[in-house]
C-alpha atoms as a PDB file:
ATOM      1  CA  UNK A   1      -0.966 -67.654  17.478  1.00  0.00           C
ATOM      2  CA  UNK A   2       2.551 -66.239  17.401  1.00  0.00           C
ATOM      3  CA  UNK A   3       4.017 -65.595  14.125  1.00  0.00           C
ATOM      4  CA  UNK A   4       7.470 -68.019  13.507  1.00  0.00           C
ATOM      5  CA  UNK A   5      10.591 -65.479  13.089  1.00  0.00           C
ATOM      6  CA  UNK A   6      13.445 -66.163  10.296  1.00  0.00           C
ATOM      7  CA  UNK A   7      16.710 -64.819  10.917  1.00  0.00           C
ATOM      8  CA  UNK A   8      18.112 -65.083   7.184  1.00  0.00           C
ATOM      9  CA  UNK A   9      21.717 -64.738   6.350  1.00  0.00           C
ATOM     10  CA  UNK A  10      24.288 -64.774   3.936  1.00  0.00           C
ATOM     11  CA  UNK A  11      27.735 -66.140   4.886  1.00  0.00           C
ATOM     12  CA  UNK A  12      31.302 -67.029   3.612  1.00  0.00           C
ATOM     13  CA  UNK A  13      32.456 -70.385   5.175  1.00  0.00           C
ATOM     14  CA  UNK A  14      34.405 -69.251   7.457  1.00  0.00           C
ATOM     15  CA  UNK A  15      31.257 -67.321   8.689  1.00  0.00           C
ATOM     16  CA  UNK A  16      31.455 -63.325   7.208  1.00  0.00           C
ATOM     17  CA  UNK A  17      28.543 -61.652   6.255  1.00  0.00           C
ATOM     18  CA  UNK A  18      30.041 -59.579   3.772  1.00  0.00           C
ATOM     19  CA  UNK A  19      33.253 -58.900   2.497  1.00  0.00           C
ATOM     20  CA  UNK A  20      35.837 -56.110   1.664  1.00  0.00           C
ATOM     21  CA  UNK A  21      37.786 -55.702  -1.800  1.00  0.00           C
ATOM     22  CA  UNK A  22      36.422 -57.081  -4.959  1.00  0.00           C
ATOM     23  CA  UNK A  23      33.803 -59.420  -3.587  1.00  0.00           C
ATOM     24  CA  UNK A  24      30.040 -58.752  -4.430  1.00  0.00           C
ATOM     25  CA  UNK A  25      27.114 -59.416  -2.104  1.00  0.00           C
ATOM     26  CA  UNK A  26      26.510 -63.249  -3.043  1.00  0.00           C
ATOM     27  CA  UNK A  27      31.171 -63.443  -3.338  1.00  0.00           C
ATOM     28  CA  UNK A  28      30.141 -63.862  -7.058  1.00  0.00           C
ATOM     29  CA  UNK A  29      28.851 -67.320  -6.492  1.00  0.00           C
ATOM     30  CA  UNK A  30      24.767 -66.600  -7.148  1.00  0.00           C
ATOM     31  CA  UNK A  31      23.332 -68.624  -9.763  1.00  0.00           C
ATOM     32  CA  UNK A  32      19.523 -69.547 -11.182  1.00  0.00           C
ATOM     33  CA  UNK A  33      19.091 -71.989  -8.943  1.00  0.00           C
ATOM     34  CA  UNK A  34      19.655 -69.577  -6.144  1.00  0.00           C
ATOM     35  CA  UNK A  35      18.027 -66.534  -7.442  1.00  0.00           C
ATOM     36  CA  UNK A  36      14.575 -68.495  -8.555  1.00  0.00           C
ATOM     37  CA  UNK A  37      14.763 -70.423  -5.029  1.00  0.00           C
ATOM     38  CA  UNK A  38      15.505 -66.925  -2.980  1.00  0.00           C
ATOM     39  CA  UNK A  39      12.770 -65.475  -5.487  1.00  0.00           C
ATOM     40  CA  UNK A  40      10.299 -67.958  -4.264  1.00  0.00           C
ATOM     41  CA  UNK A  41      11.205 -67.440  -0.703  1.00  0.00           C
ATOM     42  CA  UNK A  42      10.421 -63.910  -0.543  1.00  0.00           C
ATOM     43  CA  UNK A  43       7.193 -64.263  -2.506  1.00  0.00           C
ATOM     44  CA  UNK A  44       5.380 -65.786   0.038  1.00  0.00           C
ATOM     45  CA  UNK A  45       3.424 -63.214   2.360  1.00  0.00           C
ATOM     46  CA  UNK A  46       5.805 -62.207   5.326  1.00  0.00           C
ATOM     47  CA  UNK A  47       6.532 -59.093   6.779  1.00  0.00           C
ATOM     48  CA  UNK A  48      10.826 -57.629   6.781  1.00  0.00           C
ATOM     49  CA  UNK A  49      12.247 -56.567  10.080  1.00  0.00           C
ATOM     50  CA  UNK A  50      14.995 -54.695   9.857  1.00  0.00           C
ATOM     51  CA  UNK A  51      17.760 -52.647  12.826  1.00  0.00           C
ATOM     52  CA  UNK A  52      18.382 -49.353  11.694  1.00  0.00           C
ATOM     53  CA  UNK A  53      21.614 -50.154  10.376  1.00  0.00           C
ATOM     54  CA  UNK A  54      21.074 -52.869   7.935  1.00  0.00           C
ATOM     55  CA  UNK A  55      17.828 -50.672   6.827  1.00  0.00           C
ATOM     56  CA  UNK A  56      20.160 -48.038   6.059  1.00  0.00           C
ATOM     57  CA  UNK A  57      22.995 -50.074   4.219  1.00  0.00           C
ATOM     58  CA  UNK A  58      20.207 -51.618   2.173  1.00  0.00           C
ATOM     59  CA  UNK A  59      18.857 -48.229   0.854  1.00  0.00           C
ATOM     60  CA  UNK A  60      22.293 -47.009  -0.020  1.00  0.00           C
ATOM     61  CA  UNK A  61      23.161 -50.140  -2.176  1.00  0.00           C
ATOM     62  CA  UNK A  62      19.620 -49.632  -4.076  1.00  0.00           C
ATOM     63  CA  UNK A  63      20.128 -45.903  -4.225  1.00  0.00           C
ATOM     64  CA  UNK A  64      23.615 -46.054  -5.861  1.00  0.00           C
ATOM     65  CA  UNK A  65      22.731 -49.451  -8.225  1.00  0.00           C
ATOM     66  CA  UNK A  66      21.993 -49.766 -11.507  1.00  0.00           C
ATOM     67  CA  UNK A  67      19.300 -52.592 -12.806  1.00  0.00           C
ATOM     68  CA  UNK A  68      21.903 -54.664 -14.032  1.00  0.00           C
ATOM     69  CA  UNK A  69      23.758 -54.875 -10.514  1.00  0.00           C
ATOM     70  CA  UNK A  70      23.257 -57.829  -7.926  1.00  0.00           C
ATOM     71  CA  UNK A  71      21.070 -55.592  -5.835  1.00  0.00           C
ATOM     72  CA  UNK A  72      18.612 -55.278  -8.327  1.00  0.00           C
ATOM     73  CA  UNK A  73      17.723 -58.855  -8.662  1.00  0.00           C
ATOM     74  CA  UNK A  74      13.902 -59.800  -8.713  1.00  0.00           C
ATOM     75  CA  UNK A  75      13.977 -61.503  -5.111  1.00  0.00           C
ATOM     76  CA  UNK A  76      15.800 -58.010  -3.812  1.00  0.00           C
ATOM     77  CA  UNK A  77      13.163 -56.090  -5.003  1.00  0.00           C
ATOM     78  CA  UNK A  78      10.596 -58.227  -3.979  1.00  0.00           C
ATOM     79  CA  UNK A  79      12.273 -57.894  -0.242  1.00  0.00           C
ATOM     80  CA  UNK A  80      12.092 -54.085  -0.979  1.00  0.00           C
ATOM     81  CA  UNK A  81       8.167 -54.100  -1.712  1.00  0.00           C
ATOM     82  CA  UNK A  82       6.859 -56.289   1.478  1.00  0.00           C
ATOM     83  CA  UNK A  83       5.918 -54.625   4.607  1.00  0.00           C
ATOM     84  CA  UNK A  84       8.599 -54.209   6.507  1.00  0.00           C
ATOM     85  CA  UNK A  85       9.686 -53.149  10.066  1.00  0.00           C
ATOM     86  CA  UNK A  86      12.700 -51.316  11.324  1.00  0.00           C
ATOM     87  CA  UNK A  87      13.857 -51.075  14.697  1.00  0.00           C
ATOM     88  CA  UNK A  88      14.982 -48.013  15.698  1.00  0.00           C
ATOM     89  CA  UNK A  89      15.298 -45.351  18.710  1.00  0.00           C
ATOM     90  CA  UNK A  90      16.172 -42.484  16.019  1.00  0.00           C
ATOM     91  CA  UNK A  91      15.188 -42.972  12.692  1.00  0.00           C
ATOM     92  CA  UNK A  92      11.936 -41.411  11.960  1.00  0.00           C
ATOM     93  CA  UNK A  93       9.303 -41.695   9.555  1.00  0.00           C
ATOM     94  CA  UNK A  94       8.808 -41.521   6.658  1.00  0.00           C
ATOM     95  CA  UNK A  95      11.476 -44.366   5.819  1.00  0.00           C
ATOM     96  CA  UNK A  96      12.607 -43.881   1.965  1.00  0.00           C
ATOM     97  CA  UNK A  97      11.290 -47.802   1.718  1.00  0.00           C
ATOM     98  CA  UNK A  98       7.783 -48.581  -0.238  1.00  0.00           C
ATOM     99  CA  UNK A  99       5.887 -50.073   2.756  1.00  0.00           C
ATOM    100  CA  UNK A 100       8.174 -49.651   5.940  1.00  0.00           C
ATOM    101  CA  UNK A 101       6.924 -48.310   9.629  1.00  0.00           C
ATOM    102  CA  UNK A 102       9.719 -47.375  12.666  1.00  0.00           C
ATOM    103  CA  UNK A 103       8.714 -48.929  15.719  1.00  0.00           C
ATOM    104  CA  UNK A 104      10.784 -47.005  18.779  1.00  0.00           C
ATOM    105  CA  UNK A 105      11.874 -49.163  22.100  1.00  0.00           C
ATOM    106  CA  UNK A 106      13.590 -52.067  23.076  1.00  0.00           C
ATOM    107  CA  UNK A 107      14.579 -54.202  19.990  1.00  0.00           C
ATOM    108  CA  UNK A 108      13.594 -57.536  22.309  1.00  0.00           C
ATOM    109  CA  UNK A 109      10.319 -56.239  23.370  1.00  0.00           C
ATOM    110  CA  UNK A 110       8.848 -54.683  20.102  1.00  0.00           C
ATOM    111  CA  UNK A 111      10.127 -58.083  18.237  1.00  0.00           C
ATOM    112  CA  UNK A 112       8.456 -60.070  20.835  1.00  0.00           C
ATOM    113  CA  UNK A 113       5.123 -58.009  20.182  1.00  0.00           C
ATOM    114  CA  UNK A 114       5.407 -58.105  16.891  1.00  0.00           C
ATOM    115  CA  UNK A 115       5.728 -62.193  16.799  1.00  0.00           C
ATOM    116  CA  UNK A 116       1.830 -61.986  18.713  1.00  0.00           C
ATOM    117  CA  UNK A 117       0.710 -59.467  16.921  1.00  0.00           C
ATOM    118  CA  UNK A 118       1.614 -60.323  12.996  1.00  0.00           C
ATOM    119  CA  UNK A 119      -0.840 -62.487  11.508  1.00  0.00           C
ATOM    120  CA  UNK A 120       2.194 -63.313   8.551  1.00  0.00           C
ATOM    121  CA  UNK A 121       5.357 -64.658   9.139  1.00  0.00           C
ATOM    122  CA  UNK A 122       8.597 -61.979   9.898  1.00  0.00           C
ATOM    123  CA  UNK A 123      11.486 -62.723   8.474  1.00  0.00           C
ATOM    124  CA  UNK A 124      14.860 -60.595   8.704  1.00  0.00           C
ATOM    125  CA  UNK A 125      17.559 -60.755   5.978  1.00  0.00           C
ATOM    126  CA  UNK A 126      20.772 -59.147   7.859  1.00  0.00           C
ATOM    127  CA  UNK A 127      20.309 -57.293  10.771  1.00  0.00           C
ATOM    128  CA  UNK A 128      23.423 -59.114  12.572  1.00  0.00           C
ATOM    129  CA  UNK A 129      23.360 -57.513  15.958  1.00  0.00           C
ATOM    130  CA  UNK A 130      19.764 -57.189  16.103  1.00  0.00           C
ATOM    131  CA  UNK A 131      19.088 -60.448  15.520  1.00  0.00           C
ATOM    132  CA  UNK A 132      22.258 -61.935  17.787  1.00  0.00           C
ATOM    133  CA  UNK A 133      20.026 -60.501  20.785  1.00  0.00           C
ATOM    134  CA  UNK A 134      16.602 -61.766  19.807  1.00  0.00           C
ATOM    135  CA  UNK A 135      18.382 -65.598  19.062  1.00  0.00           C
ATOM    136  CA  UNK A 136      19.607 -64.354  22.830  1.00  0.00           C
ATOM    137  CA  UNK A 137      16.054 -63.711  24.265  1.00  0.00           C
ATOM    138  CA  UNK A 138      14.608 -66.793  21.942  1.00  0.00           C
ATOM    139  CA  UNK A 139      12.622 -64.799  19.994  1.00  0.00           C
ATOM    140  CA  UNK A 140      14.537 -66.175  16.323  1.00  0.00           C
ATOM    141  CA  UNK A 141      12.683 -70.047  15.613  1.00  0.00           C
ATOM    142  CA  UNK A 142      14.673 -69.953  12.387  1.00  0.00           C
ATOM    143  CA  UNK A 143      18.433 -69.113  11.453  1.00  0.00           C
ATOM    144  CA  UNK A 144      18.227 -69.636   7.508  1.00  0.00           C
ATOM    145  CA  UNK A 145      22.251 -69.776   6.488  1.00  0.00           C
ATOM    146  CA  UNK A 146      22.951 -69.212   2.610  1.00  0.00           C
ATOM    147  CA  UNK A 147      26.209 -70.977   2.764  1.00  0.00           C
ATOM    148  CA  UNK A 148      28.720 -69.339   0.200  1.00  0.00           C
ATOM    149  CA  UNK A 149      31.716 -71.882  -1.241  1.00  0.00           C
ATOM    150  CA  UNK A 150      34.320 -68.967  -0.294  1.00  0.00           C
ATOM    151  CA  UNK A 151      36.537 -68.523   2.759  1.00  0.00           C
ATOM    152  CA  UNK A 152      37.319 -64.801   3.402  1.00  0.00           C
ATOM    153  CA  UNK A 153      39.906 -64.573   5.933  1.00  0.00           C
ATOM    154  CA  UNK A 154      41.629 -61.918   5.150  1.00  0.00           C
ATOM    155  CA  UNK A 155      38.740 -59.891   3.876  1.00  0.00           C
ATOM    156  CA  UNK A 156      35.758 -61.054   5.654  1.00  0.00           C
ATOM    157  CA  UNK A 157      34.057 -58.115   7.234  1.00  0.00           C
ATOM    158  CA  UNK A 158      31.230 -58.527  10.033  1.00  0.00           C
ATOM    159  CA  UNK A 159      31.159 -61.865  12.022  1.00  0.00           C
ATOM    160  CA  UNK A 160      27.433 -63.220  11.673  1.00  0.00           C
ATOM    161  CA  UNK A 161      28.039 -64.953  15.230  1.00  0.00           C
ATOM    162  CA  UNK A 162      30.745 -62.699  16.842  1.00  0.00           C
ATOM    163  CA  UNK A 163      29.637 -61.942  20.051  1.00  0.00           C
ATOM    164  CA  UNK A 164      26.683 -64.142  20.341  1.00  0.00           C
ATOM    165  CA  UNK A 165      25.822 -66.712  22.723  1.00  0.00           C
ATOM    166  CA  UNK A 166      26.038 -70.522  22.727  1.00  0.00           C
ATOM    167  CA  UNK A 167      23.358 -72.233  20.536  1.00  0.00           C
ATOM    168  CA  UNK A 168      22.075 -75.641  20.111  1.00  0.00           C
ATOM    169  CA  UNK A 169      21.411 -76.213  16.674  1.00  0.00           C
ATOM    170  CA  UNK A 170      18.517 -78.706  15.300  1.00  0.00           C
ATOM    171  CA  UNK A 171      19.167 -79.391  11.789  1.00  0.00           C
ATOM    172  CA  UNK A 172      15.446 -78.628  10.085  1.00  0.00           C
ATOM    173  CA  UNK A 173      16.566 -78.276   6.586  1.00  0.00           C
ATOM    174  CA  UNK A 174      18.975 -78.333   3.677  1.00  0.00           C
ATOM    175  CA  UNK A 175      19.831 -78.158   0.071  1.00  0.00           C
ATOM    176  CA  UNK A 176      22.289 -77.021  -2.541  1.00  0.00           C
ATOM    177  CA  UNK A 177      21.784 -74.632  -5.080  1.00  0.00           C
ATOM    178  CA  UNK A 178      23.454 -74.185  -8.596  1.00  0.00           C
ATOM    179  CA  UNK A 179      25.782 -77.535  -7.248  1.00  0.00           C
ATOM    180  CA  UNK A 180      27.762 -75.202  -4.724  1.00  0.00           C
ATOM    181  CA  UNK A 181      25.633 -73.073  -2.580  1.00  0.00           C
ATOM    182  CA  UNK A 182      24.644 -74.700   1.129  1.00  0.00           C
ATOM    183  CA  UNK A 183      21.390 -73.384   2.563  1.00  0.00           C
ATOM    184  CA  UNK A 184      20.777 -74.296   5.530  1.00  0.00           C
ATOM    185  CA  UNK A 185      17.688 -73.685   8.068  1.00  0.00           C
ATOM    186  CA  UNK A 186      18.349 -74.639  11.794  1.00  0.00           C
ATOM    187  CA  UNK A 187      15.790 -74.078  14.952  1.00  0.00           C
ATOM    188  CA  UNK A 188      18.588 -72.530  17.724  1.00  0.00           C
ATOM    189  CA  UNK A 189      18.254 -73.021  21.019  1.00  0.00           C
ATOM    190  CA  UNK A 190      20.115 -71.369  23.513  1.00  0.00           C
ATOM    191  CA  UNK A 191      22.813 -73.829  25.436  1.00  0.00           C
ATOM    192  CA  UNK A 192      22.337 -74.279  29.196  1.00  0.00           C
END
């Protein structure tokens, strides 16, 4: 049986990952709806795959928090404490993350193993240009937006999509959170 593969991502309306100046990680929009609803999410048994450079970016924010910032939120460190996977031709073990292995080679390849292999879900929370090629090779049989009521065009850093190919996108499921927040879950499939 091969494990189903969530591409999960945070994103400003006009389609930014993240954001430069004064805007935080969630554009200061996260609220209890959100954080119970992403806390549920990531307490269900999956394994984290991660590209080298998200990995790395996510253990400098935890390094330099505090427990009162965003990145210490209970779903974050939740995240932090599942099994997790980064892939990566040159980090090398040990990872300075509770239960993380490097797997060496081709990104497309060792995801596409892993998805036989894992007897859990995988799920990856970032990880733009990884994922953009494994949505590429079909590999991704979720992309999970977190739809953030903020447009950050002159700020916006990191285009989730830039780059990627042409998707098809089946609507599979949607809410709102705290009245404002859009997430939405789509099964992509590459356009002919």
């Amino acid at each position: 049986m091969t494990a189903t593969y969530t591409f999960d991502v945070f994103a400003s309306l006009d389609g930014y990952g993240s954001a430069s100046a004064n805007w935080s990680g969630y554009w200061g929009k996260q609220g209890p709806e959100l954080l119970d609803h992403r806390l549920a999410q990531y307490a269900e048994e999956q394994r984290m795959v991660f590209g080298a450079n998200t990995y790395r970016a996510f253990t400098q924010m935890l390094a330099s928090s505090t427990d009162e910032s965003d990145v210490r939120d209970p779903w974050v460190t939740r995240m932090v404490n599942l099994p997790a996977v980064v892939v990566s031709n040159r980090l090398q073990a040990p990872l300075d993350w509770p239960d993380a292995t490097v797997m060496n080679g081709d990104a497309v390849d060792t995801v596409a193993r892993l998805k036989e292999e894992s007897d859990v879900p995988l799920r990856s929370h970032g990880s733009l240009s990884l994922n953009r090629a494994l949505m590429a090779a079909g590999l991704v049989d979720r992309v999970q937006v977190t739809l953030f009521p903020v447009i950050t065009g002159q700020t916006g850093t990191e285009p989730i999509f830039g780059g990627a190919a042409d998707f098809d996108l089946e609507l599979i499921e949607t809410r709102t959170l705290d009245g404002r927040t859009q997430e939405l879950i789509y099964r992509p499939t590459l356009h002919d």
